[in-house]
N, C-alpha and C. Protein backbone atom coordinates (compact mmCIF):
# COMPACT_ATOMS: atom_id res chain seq x y z
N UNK A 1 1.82 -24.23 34.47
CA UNK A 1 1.34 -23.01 35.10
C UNK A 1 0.05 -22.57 34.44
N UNK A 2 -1.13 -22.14 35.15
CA UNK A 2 -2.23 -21.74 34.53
C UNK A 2 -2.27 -20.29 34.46
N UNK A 3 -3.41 -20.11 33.46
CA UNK A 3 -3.58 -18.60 33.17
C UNK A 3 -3.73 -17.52 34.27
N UNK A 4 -3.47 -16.64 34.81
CA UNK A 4 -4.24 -15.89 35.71
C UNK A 4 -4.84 -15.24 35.48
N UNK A 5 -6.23 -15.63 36.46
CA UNK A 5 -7.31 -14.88 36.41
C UNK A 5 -7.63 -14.22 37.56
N UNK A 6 -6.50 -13.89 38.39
CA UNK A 6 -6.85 -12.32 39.96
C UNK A 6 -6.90 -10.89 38.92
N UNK A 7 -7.46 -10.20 39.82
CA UNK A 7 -7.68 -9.07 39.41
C UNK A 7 -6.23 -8.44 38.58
N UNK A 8 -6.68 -7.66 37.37
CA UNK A 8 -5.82 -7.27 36.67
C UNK A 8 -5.07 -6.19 36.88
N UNK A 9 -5.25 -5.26 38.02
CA UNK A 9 -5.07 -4.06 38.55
C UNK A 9 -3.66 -4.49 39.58
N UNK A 10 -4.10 -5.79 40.20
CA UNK A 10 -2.74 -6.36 40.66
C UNK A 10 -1.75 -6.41 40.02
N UNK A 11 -1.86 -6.73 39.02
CA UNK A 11 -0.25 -6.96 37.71
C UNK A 11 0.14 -5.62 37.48
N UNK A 12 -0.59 -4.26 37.55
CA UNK A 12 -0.32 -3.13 36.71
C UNK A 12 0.26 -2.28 38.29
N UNK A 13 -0.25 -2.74 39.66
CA UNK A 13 0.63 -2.18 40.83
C UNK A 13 1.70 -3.51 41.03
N UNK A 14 2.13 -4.51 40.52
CA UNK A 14 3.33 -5.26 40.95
C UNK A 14 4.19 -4.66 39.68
N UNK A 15 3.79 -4.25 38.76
CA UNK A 15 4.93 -3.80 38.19
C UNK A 15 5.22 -2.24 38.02
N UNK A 16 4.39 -1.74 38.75
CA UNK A 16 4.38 -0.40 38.74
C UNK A 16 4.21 1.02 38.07
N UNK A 17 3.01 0.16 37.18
CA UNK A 17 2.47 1.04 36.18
C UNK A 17 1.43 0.42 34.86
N UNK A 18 0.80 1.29 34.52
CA UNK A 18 -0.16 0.86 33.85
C UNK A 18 -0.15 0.34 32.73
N UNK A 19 -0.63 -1.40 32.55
CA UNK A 19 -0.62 -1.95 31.67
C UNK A 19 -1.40 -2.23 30.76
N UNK A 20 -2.84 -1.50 31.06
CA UNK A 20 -3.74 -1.02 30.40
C UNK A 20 -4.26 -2.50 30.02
N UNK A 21 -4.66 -3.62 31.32
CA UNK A 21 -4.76 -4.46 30.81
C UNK A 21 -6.67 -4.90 30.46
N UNK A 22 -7.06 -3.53 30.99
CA UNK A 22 -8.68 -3.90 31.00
C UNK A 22 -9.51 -2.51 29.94
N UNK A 23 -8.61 -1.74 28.67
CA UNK A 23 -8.84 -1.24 28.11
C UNK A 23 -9.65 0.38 28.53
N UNK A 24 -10.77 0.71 27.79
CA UNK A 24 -11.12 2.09 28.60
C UNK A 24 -11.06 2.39 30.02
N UNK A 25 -11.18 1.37 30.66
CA UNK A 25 -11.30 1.87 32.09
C UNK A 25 -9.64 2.27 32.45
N UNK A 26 -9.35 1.80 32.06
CA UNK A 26 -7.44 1.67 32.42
C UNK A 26 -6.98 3.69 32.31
N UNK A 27 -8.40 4.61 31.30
CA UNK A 27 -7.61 5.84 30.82
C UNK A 27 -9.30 6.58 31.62
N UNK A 28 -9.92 5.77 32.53
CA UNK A 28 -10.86 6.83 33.02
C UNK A 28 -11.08 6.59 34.52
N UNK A 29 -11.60 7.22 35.28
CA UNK A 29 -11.28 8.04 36.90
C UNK A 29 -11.66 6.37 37.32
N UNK A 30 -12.28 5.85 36.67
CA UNK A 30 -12.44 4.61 37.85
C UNK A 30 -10.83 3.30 37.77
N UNK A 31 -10.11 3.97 36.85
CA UNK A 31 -8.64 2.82 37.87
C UNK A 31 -8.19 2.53 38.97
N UNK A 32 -7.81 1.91 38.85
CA UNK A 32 -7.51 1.75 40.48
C UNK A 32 -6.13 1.93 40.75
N UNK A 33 -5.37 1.71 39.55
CA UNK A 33 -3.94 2.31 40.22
C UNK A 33 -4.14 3.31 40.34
N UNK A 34 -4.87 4.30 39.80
CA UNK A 34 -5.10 5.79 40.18
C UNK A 34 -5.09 5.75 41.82
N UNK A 35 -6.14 5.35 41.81
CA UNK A 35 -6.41 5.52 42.89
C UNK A 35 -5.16 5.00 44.59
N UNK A 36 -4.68 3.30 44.01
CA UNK A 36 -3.64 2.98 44.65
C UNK A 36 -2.15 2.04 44.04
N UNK A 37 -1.13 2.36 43.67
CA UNK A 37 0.38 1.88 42.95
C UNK A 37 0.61 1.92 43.57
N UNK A 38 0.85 1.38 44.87
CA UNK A 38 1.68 0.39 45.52
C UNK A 38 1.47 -0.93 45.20
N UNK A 39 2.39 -1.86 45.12
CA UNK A 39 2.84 -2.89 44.93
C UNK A 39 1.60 -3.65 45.99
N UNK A 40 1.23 -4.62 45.78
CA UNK A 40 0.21 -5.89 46.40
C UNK A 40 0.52 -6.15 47.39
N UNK A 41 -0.10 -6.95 48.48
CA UNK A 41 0.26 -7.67 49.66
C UNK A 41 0.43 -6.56 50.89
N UNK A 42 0.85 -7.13 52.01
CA UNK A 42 1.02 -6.37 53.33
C UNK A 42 2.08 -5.73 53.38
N UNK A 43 3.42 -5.73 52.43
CA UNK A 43 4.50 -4.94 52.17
C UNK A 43 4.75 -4.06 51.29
N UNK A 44 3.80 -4.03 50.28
CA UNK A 44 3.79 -3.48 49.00
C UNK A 44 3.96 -2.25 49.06
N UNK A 45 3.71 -1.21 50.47
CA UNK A 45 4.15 0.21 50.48
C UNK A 45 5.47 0.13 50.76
N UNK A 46 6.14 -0.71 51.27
CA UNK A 46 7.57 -0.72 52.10
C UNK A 46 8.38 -0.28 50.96
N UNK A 47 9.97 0.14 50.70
CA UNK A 47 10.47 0.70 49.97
C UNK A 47 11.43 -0.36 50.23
N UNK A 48 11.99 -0.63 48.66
CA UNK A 48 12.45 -1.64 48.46
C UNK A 48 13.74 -1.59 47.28
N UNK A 49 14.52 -1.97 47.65
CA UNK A 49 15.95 -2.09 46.70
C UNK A 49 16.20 -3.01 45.49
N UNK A 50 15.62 -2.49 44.53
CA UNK A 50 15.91 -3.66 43.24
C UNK A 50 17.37 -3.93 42.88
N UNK A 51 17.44 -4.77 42.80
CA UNK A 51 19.21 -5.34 41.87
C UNK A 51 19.11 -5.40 40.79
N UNK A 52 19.90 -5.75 40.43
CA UNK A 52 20.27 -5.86 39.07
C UNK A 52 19.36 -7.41 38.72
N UNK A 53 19.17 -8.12 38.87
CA UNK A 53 18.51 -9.55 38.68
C UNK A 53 16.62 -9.00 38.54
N UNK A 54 16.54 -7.92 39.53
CA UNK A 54 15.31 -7.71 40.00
C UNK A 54 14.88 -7.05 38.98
N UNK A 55 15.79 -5.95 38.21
CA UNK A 55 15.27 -4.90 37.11
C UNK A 55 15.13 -5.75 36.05
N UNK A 56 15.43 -6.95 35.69
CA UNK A 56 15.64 -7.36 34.06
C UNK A 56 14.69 -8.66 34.79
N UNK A 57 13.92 -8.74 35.97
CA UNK A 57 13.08 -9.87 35.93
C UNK A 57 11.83 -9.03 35.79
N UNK A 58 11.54 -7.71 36.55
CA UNK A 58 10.09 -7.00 36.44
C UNK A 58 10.05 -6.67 34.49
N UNK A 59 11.26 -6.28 33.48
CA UNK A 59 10.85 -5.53 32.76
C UNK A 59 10.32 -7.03 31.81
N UNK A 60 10.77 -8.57 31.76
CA UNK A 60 10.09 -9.07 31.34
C UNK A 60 8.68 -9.87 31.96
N UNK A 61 8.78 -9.08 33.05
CA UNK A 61 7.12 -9.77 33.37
C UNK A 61 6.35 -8.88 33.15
N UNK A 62 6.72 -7.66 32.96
CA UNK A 62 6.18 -6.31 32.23
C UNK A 62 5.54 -6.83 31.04
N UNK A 63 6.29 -6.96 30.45
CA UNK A 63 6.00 -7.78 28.73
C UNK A 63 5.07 -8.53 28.83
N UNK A 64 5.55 -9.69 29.77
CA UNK A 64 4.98 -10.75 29.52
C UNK A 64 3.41 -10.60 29.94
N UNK A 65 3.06 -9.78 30.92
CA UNK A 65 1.67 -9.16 31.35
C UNK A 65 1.20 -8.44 30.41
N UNK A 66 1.85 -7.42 29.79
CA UNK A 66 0.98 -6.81 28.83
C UNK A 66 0.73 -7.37 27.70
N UNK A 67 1.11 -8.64 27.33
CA UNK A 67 0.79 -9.39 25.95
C UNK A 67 -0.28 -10.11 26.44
N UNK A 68 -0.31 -10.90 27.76
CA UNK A 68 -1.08 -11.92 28.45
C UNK A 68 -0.83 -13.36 28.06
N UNK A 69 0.80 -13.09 28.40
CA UNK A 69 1.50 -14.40 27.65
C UNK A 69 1.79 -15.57 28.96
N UNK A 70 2.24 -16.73 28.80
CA UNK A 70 2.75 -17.61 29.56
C UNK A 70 4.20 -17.06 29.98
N UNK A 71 4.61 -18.08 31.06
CA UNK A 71 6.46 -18.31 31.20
C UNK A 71 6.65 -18.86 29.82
N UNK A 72 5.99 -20.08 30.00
CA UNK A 72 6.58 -20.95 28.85
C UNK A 72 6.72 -20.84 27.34
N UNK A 73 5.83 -19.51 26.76
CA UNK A 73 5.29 -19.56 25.70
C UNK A 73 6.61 -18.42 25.56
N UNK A 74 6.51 -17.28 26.43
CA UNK A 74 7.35 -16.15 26.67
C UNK A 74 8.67 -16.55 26.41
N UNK A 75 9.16 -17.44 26.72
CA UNK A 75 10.04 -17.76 26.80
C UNK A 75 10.78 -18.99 25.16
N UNK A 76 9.91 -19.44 24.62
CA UNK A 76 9.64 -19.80 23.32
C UNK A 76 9.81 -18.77 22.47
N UNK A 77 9.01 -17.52 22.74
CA UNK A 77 9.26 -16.92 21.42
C UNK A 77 10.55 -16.12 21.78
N UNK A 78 11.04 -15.79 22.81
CA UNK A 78 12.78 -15.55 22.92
C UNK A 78 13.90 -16.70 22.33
N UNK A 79 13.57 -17.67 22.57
CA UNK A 79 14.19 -18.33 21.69
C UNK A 79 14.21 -18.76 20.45
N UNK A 80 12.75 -18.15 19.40
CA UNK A 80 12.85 -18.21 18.27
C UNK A 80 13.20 -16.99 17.81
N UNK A 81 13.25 -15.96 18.60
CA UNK A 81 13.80 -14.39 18.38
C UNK A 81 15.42 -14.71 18.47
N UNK A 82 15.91 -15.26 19.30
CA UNK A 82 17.60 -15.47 18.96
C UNK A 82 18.03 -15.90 17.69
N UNK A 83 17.02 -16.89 17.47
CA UNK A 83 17.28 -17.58 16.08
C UNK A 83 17.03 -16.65 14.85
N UNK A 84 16.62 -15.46 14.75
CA UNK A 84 16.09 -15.04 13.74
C UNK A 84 17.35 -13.80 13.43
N UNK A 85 17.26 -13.02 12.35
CA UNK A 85 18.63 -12.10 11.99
C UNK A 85 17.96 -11.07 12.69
N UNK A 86 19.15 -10.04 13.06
CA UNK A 86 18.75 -8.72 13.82
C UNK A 86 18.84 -9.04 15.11
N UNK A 87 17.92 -7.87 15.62
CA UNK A 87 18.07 -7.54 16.93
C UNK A 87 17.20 -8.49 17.51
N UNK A 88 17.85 -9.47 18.43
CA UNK A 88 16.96 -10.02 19.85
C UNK A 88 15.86 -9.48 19.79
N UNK A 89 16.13 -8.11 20.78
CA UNK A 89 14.91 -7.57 21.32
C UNK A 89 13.72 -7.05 20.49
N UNK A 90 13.93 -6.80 19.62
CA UNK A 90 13.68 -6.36 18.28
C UNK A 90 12.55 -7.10 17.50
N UNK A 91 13.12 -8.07 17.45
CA UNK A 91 12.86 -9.52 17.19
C UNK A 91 11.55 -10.36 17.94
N UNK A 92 11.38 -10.17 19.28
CA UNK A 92 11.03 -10.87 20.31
C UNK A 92 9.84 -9.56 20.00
N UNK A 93 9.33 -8.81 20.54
CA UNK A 93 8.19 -7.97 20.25
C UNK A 93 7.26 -7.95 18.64
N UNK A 94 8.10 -8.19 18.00
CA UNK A 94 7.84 -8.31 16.56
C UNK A 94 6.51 -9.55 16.75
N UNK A 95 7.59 -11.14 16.94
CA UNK A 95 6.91 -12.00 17.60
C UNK A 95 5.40 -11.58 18.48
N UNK A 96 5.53 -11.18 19.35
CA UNK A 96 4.76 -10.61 20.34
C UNK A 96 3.17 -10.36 19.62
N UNK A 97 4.13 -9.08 18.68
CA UNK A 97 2.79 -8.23 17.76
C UNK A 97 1.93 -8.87 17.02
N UNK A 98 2.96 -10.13 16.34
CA UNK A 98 2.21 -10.60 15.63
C UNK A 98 1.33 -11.65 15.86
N UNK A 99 0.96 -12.12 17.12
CA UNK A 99 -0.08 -13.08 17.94
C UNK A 99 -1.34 -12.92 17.22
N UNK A 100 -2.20 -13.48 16.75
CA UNK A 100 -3.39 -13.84 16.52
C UNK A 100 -4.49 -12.63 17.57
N UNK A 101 -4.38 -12.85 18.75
CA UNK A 101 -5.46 -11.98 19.63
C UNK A 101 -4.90 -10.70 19.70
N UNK A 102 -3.45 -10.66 19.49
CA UNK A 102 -2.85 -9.04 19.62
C UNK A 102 -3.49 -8.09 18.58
N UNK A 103 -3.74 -9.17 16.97
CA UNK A 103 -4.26 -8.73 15.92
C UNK A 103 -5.36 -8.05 15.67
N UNK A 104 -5.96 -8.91 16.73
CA UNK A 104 -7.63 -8.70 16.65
C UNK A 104 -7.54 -7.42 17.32
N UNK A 105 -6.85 -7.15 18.51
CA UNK A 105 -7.03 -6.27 19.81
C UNK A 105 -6.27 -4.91 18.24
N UNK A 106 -5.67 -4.90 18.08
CA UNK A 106 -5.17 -4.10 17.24
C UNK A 106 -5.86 -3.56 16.12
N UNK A 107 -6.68 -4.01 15.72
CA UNK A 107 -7.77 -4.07 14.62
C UNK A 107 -9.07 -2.58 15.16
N UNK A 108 -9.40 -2.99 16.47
CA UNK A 108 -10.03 -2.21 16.95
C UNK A 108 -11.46 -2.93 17.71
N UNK A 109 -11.10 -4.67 17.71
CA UNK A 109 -12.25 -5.22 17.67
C UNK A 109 -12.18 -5.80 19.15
N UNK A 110 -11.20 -5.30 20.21
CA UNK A 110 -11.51 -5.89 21.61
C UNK A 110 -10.91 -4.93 22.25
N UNK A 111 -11.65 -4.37 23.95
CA UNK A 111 -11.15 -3.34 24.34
C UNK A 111 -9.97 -3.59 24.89
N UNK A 112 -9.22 -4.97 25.01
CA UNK A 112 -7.76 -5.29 25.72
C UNK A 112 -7.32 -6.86 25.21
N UNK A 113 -6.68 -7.02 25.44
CA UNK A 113 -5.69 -8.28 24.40
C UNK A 113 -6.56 -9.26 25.36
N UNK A 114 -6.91 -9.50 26.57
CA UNK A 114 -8.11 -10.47 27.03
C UNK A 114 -9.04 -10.87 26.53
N UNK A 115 -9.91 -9.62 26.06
CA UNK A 115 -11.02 -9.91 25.36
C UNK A 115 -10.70 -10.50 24.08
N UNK A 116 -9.39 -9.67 23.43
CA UNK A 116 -9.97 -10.02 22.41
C UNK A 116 -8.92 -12.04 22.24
N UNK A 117 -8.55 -12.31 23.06
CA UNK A 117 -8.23 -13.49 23.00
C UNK A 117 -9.51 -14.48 23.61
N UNK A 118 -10.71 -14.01 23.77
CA UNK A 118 -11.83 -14.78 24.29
C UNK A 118 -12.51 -15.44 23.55
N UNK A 119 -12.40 -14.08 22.62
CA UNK A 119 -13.19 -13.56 21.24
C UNK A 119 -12.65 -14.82 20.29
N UNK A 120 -11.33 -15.06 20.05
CA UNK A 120 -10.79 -15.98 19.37
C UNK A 120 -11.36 -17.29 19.65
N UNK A 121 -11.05 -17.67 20.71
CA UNK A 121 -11.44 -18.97 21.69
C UNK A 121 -12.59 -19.42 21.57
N UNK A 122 -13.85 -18.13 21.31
CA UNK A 122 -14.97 -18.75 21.03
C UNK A 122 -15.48 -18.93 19.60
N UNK A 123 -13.93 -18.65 18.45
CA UNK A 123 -14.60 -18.95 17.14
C UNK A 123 -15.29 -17.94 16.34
N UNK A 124 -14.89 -16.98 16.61
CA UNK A 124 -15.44 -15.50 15.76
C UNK A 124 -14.32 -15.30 14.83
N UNK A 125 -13.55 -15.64 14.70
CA UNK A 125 -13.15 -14.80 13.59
C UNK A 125 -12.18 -16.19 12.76
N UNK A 126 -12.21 -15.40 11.42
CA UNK A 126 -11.27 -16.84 10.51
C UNK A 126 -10.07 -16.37 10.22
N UNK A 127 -9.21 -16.80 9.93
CA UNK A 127 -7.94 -16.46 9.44
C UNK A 127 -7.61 -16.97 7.80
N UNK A 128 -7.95 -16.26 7.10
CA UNK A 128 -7.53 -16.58 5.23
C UNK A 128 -8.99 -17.41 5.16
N UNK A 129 -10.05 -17.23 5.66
CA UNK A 129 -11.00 -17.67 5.04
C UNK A 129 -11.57 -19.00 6.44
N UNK A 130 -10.79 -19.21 7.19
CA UNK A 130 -10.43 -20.45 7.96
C UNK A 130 -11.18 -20.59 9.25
N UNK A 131 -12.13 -20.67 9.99
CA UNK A 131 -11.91 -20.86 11.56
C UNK A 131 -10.66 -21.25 12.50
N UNK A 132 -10.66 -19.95 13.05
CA UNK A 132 -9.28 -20.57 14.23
C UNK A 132 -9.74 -20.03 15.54
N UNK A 133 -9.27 -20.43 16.22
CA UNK A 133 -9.49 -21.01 17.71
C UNK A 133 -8.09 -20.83 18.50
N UNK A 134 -7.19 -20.27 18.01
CA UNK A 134 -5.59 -20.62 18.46
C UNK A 134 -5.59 -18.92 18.83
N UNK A 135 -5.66 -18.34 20.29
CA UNK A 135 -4.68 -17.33 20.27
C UNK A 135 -3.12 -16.57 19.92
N UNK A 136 -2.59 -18.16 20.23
CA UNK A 136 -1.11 -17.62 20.37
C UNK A 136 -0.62 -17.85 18.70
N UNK A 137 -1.45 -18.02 17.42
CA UNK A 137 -0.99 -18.33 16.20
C UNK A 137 -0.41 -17.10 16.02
N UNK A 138 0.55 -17.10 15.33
CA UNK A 138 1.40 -15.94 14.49
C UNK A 138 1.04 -15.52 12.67
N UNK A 139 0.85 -14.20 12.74
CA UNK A 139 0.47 -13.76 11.47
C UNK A 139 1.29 -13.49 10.49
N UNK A 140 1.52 -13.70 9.20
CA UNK A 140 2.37 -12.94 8.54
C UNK A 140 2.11 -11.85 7.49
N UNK A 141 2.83 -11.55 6.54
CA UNK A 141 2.18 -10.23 5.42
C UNK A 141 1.54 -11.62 4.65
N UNK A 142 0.37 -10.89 4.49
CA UNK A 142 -0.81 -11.14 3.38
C UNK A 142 -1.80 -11.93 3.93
N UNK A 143 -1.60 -12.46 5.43
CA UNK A 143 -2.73 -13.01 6.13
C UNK A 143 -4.12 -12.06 6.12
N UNK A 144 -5.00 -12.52 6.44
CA UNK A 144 -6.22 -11.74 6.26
C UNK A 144 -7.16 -11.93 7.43
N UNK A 145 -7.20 -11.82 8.77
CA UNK A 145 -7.85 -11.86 9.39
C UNK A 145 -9.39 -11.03 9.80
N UNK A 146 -10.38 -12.06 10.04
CA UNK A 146 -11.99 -10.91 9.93
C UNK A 146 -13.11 -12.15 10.84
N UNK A 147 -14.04 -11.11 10.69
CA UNK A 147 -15.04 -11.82 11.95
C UNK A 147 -15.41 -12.70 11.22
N UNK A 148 -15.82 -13.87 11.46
CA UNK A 148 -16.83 -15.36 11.03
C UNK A 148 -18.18 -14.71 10.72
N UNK A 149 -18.41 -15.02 9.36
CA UNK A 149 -19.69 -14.79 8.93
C UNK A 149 -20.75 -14.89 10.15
N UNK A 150 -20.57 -15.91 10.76
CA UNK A 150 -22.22 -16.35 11.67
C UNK A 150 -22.22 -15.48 12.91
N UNK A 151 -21.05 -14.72 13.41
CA UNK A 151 -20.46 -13.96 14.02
C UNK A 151 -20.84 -12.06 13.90
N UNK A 152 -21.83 -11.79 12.94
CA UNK A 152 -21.33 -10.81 12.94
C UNK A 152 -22.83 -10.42 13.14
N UNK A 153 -23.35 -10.84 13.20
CA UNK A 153 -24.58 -10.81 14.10
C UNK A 153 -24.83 -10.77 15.07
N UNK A 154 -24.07 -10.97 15.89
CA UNK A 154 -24.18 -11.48 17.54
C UNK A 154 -24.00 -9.52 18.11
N UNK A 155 -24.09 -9.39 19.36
CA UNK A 155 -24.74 -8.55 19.68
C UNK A 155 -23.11 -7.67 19.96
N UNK A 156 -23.02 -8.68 20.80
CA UNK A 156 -21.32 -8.21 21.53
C UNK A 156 -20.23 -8.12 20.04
N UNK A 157 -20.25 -9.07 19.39
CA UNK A 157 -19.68 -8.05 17.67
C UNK A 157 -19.65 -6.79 17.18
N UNK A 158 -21.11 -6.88 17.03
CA UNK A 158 -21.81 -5.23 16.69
C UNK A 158 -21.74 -4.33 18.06
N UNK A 159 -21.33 -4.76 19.10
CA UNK A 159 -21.65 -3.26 20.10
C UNK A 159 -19.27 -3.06 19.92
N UNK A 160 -18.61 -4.01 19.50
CA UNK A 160 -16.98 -4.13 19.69
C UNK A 160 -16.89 -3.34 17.83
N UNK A 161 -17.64 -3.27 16.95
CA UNK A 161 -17.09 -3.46 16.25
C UNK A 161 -17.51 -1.53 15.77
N UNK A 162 -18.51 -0.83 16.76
CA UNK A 162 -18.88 0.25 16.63
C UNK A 162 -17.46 1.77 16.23
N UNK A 163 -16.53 0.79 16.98
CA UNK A 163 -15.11 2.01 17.63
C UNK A 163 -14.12 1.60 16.64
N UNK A 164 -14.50 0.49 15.28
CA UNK A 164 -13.75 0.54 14.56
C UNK A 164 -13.05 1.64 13.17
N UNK A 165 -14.24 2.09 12.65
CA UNK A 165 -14.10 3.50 12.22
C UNK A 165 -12.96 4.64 13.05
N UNK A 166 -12.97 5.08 14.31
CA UNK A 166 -12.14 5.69 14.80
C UNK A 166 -11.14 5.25 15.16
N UNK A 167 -11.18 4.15 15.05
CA UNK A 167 -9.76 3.15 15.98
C UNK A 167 -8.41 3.70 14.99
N UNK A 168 -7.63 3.56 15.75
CA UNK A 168 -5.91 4.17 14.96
C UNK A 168 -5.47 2.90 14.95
N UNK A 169 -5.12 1.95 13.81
CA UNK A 169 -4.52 0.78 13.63
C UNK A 169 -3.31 0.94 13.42
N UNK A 170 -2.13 0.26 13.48
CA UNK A 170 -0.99 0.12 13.22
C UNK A 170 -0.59 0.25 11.65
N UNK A 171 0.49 1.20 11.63
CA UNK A 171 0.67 0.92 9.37
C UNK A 171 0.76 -0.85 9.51
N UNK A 172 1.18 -1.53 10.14
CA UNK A 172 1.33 -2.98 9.01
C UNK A 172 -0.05 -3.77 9.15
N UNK A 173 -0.73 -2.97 9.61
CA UNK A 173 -2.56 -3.70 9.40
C UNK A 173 -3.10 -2.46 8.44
N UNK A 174 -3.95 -3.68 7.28
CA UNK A 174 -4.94 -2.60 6.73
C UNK A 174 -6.56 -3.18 6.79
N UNK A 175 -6.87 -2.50 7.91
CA UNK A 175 -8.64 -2.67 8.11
C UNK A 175 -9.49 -1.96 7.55
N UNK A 176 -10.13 -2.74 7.48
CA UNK A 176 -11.59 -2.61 6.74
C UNK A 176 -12.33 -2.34 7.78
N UNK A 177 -12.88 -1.39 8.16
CA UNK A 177 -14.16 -1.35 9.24
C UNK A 177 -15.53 -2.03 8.69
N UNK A 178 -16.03 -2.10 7.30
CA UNK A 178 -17.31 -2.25 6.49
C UNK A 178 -16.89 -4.22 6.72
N UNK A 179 -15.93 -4.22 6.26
CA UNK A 179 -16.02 -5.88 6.53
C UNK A 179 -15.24 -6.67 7.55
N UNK A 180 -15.19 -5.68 7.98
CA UNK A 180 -14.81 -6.59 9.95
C UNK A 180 -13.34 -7.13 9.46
N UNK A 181 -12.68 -6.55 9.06
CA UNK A 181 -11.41 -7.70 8.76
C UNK A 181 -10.42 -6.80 8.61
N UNK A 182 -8.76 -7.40 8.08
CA UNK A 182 -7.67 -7.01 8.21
C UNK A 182 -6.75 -7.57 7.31
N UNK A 183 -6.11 -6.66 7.01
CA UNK A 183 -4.93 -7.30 6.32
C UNK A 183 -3.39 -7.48 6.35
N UNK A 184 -2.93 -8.19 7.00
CA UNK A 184 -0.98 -7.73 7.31
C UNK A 184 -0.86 -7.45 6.17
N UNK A 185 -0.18 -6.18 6.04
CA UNK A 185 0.37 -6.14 4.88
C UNK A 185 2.22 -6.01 4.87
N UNK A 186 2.94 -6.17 6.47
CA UNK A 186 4.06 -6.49 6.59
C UNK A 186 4.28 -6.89 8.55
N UNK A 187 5.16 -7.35 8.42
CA UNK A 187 5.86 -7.97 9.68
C UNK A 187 5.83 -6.89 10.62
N UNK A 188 5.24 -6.66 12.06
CA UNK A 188 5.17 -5.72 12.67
C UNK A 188 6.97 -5.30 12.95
N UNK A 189 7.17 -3.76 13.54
CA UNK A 189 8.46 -3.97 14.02
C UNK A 189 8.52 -3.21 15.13
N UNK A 190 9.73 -3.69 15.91
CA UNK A 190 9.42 -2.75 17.65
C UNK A 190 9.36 -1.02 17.53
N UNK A 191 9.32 -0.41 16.23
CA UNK A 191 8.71 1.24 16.49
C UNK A 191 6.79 0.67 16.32
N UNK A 192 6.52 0.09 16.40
CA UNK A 192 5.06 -0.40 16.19
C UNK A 192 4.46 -0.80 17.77
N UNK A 193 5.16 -1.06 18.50
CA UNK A 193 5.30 -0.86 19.91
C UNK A 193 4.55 0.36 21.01
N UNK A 194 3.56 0.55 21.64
CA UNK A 194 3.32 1.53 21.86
C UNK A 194 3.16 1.76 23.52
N UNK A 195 4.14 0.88 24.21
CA UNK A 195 4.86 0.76 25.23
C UNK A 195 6.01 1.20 25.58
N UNK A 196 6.41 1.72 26.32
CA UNK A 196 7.99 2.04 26.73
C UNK A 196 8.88 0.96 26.95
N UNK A 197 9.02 -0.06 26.62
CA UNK A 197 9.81 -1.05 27.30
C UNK A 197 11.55 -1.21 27.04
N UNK A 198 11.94 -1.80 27.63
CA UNK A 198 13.41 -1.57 27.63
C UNK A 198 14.14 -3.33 27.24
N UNK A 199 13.81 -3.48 25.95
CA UNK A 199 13.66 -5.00 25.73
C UNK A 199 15.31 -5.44 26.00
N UNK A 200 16.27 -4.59 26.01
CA UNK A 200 17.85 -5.19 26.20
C UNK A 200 17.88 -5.56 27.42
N UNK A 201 17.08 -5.38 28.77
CA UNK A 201 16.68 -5.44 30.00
C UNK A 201 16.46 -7.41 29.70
N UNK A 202 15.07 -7.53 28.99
CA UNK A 202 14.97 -9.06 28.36
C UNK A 202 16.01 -9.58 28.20
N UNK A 203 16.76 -9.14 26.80
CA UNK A 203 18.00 -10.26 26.22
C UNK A 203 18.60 -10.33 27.22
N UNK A 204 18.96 -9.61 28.37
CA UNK A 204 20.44 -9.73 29.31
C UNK A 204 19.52 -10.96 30.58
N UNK A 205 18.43 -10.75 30.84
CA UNK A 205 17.67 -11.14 31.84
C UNK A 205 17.70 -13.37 31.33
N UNK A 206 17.81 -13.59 29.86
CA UNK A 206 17.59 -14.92 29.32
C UNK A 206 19.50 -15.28 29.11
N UNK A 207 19.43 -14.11 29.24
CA UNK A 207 21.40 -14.33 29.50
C UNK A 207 22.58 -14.63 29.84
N UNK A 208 21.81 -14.74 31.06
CA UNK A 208 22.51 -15.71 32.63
C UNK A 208 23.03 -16.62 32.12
């Protein structure tokens, strides 16, 4: 299955609310769910009866849209979340948080987990000193993620990296705005979450 690239405003009226997947614009008059939440296509106003199958399939494509994850990948880190102690759901967002581009987007250095997974892709930033290129890598405490020296010059750096000073980072990141970088200093956990989601909706939905 490939990435999708249709308009992002579609994913935030099929699931029926805002997934804030294109950053400032998502909190100013030009949205478009503002403007229209109904659901996509030629039926999408029609009123419609969810089941029980239907509620625990939207709340993980919920997820899975607002991370900008795969089936396949989505579905990987649920199964390394079973494997792990604690809570499933718990567990599985933790995962989530700790993605490589979620990091960056969290940092203050991309206006939506898109960008800043672009940002990765094209080699801006290192991990412990490193070039990486891997969105979906997972971080742990004491990783150190920051922009690539040759990187911090570039124009689109310096105009992303302006809103870092005000940016509200998560307690288990400690950023540096002066040197573009970050530090886990522990394992994210689902109160770090700043979504409503209803992740027991997930565990029961991989349950079947």
């Amino acid at each position: 299955m490939a990435r999708y690239t249709g308009p992002s405003c579609k994913l935030c009226r099929r699931e029926g609310c805002k997934l804030f997947l294109k950053g400032e614009r998502c909190t100013s008059g030009k949205c478009a769910f503002d403007h229209r939440s109904t659901a996509p296509g030629q039926h999408g106003a029609a009123r419609k009866k969810v089941g029980e199958y239907g509620m625990h399939m939207r709340e993980k494509q919920k997820a899975r849209r607002y991370y900008g994850v795969l089936e396949g990948q989505f579905k990987r880190y649920f199964e390394m979340a079973e494997k792990m102690e604690g809570m499933t759901g718990a567990n599985l967002f933790a995962i989530l948080e700790s993605r490589l581009d979620n990091v960056v987007y969290r940092m203050g250095l991309a206006a939506s987990r898109k960008e800043a997974r672009q940002l990765v892709l094209h080699a801006h930033f290192t991990l412990n000193g490193k070039k990486v290129t891997i969105p979906s890598l997972l971080v742990k405490a004491g990783d150190v993620v920051a922009v690539k020296e040759a990187s911090r010059d570039s124009e689109k750096i310096k105009a992303l990296s302006e809103g870092m000073a005000t940016h509200v980072a998560p307690k288990w990141l400690d950023v540096n705005a002066a040197d573009l970088a970050a530090k886990v200093l522990t394992a994210p956990t689902r109160e770090d979450v700043d979504f409503p989601f209803t992740e027991q909706l997930i565990v029961e939905f991989y349950s079947k």
